[in-house]
N, C-alpha and C. Protein backbone atom coordinates (compact mmCIF):
# COMPACT_ATOMS: atom_id res chain seq x y z
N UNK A 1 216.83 42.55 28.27
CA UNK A 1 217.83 41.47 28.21
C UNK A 1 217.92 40.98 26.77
N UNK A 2 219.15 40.70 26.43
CA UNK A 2 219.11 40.09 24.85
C UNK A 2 219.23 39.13 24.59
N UNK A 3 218.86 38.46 23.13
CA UNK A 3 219.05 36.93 22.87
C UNK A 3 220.38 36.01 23.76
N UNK A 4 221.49 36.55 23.73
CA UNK A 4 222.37 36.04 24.24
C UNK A 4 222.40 36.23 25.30
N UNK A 5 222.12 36.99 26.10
CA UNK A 5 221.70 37.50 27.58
C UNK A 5 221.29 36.01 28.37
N UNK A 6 219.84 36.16 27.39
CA UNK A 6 218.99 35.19 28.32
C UNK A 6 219.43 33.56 27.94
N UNK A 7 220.19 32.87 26.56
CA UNK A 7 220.50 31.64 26.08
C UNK A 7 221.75 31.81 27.40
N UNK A 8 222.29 32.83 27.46
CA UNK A 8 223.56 32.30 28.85
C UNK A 8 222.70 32.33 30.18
N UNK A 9 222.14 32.86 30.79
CA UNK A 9 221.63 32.59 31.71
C UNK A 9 220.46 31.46 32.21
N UNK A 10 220.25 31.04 30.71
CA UNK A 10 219.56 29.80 30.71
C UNK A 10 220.15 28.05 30.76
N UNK A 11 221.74 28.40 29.86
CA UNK A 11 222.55 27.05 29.95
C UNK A 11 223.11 27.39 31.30
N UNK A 12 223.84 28.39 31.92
CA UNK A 12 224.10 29.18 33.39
C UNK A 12 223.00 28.38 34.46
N UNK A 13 222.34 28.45 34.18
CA UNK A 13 221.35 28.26 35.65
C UNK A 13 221.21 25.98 35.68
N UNK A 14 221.36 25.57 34.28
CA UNK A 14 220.96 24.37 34.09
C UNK A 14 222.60 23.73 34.71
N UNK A 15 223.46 24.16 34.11
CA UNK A 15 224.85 24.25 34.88
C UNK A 15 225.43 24.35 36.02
N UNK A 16 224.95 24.92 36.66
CA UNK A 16 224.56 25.31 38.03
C UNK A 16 225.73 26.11 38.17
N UNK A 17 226.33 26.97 37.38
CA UNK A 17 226.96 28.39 36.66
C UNK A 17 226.81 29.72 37.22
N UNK A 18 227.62 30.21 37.22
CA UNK A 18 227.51 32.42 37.21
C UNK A 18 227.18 32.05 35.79
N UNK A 19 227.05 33.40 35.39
CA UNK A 19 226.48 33.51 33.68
C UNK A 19 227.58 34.18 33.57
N UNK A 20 228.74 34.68 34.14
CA UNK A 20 230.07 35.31 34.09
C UNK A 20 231.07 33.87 33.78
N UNK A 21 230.84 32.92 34.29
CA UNK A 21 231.55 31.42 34.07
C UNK A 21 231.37 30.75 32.57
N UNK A 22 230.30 31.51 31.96
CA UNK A 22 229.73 30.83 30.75
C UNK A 22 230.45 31.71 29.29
N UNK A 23 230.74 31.41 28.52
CA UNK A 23 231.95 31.89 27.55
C UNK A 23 231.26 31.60 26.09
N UNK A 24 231.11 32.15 25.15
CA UNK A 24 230.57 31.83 23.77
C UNK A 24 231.41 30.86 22.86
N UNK A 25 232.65 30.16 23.06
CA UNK A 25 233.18 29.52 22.62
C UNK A 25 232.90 28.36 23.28
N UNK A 26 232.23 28.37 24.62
CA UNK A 26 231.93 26.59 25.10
C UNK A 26 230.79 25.65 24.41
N UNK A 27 231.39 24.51 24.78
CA UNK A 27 230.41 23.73 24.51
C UNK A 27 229.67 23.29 25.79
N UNK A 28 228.66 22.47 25.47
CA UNK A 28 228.00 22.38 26.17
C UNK A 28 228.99 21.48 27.55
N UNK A 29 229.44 20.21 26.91
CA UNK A 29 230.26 19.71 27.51
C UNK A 29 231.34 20.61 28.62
N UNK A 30 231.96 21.30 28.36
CA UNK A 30 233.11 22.70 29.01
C UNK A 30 231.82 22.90 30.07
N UNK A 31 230.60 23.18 30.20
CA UNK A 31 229.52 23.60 31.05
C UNK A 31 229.63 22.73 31.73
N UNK A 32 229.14 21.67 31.56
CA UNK A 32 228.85 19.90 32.42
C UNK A 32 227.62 19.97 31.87
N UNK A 33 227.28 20.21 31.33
CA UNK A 33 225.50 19.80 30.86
C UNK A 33 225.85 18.53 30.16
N UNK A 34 224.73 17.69 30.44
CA UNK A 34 224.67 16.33 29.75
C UNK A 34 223.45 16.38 29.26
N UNK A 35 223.23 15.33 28.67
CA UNK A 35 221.61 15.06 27.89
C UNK A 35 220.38 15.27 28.64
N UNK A 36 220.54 15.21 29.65
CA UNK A 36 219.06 15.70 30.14
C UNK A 36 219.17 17.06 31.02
N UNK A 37 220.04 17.85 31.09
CA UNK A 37 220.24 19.05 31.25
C UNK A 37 219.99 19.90 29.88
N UNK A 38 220.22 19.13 28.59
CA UNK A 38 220.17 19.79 27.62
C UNK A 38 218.86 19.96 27.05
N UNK A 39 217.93 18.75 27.27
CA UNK A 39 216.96 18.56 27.08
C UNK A 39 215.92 20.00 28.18
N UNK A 40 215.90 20.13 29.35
CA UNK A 40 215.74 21.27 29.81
C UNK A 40 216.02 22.35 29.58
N UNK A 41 216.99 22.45 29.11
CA UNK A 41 217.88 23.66 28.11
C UNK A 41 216.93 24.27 27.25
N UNK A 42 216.54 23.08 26.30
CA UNK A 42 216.50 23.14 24.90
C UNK A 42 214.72 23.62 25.48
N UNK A 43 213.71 23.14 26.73
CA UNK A 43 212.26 23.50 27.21
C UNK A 43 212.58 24.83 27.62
N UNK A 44 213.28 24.98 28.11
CA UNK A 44 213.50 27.06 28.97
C UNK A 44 213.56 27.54 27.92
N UNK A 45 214.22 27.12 26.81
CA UNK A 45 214.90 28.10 25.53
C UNK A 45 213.47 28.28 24.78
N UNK A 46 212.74 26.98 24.72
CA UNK A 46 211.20 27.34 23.76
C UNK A 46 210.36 27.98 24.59
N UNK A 47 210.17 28.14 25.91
CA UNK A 47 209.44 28.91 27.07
C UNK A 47 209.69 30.45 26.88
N UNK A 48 210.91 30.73 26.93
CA UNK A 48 211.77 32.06 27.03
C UNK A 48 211.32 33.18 25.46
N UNK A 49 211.79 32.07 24.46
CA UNK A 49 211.52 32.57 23.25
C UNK A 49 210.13 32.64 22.82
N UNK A 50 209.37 32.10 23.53
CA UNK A 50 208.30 31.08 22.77
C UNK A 50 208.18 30.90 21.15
N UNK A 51 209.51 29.94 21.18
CA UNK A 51 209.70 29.18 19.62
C UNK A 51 209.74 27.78 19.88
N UNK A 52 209.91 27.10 18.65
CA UNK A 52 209.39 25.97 18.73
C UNK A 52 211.33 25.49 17.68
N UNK A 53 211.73 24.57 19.23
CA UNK A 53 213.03 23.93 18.86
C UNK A 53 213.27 23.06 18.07
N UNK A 54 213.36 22.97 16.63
CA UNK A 54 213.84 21.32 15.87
C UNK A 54 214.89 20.64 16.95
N UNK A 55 214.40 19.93 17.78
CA UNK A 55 215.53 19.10 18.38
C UNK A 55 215.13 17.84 18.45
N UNK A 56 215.94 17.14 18.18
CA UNK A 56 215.70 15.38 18.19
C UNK A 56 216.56 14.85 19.62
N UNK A 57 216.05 14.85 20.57
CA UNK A 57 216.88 14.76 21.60
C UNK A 57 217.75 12.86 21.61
N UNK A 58 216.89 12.04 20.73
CA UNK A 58 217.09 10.72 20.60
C UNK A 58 218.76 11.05 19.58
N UNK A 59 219.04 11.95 18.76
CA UNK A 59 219.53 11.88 18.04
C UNK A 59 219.63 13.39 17.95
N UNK A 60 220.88 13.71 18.76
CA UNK A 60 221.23 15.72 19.03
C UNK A 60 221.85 15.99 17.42
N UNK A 61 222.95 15.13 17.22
CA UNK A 61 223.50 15.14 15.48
C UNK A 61 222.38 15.69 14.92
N UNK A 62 221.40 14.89 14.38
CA UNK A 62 220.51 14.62 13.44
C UNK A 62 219.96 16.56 13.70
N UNK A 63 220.29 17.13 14.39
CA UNK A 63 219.09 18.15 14.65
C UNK A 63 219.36 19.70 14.06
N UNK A 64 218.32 20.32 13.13
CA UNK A 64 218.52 21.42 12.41
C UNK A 64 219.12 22.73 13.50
N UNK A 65 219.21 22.26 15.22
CA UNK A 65 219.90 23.08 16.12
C UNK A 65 221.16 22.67 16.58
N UNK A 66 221.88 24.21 16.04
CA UNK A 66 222.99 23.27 16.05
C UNK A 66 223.60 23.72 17.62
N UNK A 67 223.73 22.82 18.50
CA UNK A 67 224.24 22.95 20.05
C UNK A 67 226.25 22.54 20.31
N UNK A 68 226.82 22.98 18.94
CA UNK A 68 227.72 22.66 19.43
C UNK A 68 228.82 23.62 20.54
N UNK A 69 228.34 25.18 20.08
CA UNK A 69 229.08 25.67 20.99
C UNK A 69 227.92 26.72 21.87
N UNK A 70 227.75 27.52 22.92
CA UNK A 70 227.14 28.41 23.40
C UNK A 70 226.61 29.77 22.46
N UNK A 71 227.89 29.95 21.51
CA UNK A 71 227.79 31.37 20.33
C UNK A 71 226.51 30.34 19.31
N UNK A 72 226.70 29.27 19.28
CA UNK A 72 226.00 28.76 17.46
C UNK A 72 224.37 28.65 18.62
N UNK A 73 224.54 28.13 19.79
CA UNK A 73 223.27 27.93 20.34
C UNK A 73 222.23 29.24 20.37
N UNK A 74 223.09 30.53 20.23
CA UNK A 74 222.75 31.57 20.37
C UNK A 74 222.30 32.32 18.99
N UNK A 75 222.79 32.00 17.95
CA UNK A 75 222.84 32.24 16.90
C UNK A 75 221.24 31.54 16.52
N UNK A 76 220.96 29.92 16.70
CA UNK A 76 220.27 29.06 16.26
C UNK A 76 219.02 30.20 16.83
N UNK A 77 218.74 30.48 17.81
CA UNK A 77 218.00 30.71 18.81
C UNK A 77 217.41 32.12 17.95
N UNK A 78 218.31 32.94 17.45
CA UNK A 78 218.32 34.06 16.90
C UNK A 78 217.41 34.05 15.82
N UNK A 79 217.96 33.19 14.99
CA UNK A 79 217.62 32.76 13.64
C UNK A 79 215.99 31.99 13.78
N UNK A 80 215.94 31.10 14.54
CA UNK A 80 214.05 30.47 14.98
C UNK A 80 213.24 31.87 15.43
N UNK A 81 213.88 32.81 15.69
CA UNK A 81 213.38 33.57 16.47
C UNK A 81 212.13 34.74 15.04
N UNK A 82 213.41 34.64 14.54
CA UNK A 82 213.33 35.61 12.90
C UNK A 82 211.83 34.95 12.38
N UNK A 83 212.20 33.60 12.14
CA UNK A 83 211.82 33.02 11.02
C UNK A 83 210.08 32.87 12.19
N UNK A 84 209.97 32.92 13.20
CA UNK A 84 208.56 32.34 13.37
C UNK A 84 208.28 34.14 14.04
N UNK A 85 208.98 34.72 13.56
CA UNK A 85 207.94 35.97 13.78
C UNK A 85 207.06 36.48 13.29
């Protein structure tokens, strides 16, 4: 399964989603995920990868991940992935 594979089937399942419903141009919002769906999001995603998320959940702006669309969440995910290998 690939990076993007598993980041859609992970916002997919928190969504309560097909992973066929989930599109790389959405945001989280277009999903229905809210802040504490994201916050679970953001625990499956460091479980899955086992990386370690810069997320400020007090303050999502403020955060070196950038969650604005499904593609950049995937990208972010990519990129932590690199860097703590």
């Amino acid at each position: 399964m690939t990076t993007q594979d598993q980041v859609i089937a992970i916002l997919a399942q928190q969504a309560m989603l097909e992973t066929s419903d989930v599109a790389l141009d959405n945001s989280l919002d277009d999903l229905g995920i809210d802040s504490m769906s994201l916050v679970e999001s953001i625990f499956a995603i460091e479980e899955a990868f086992d990386i370690t998320v810069p997320f400020n959940a007090n303050d999502p702006s403020d955060s070196a991940f950038d969650i604005s669309t499904v593609a950049s969440i995937i990208a972010a995910v990519e990129k932590l992935k690199a860097e703590q290998a």
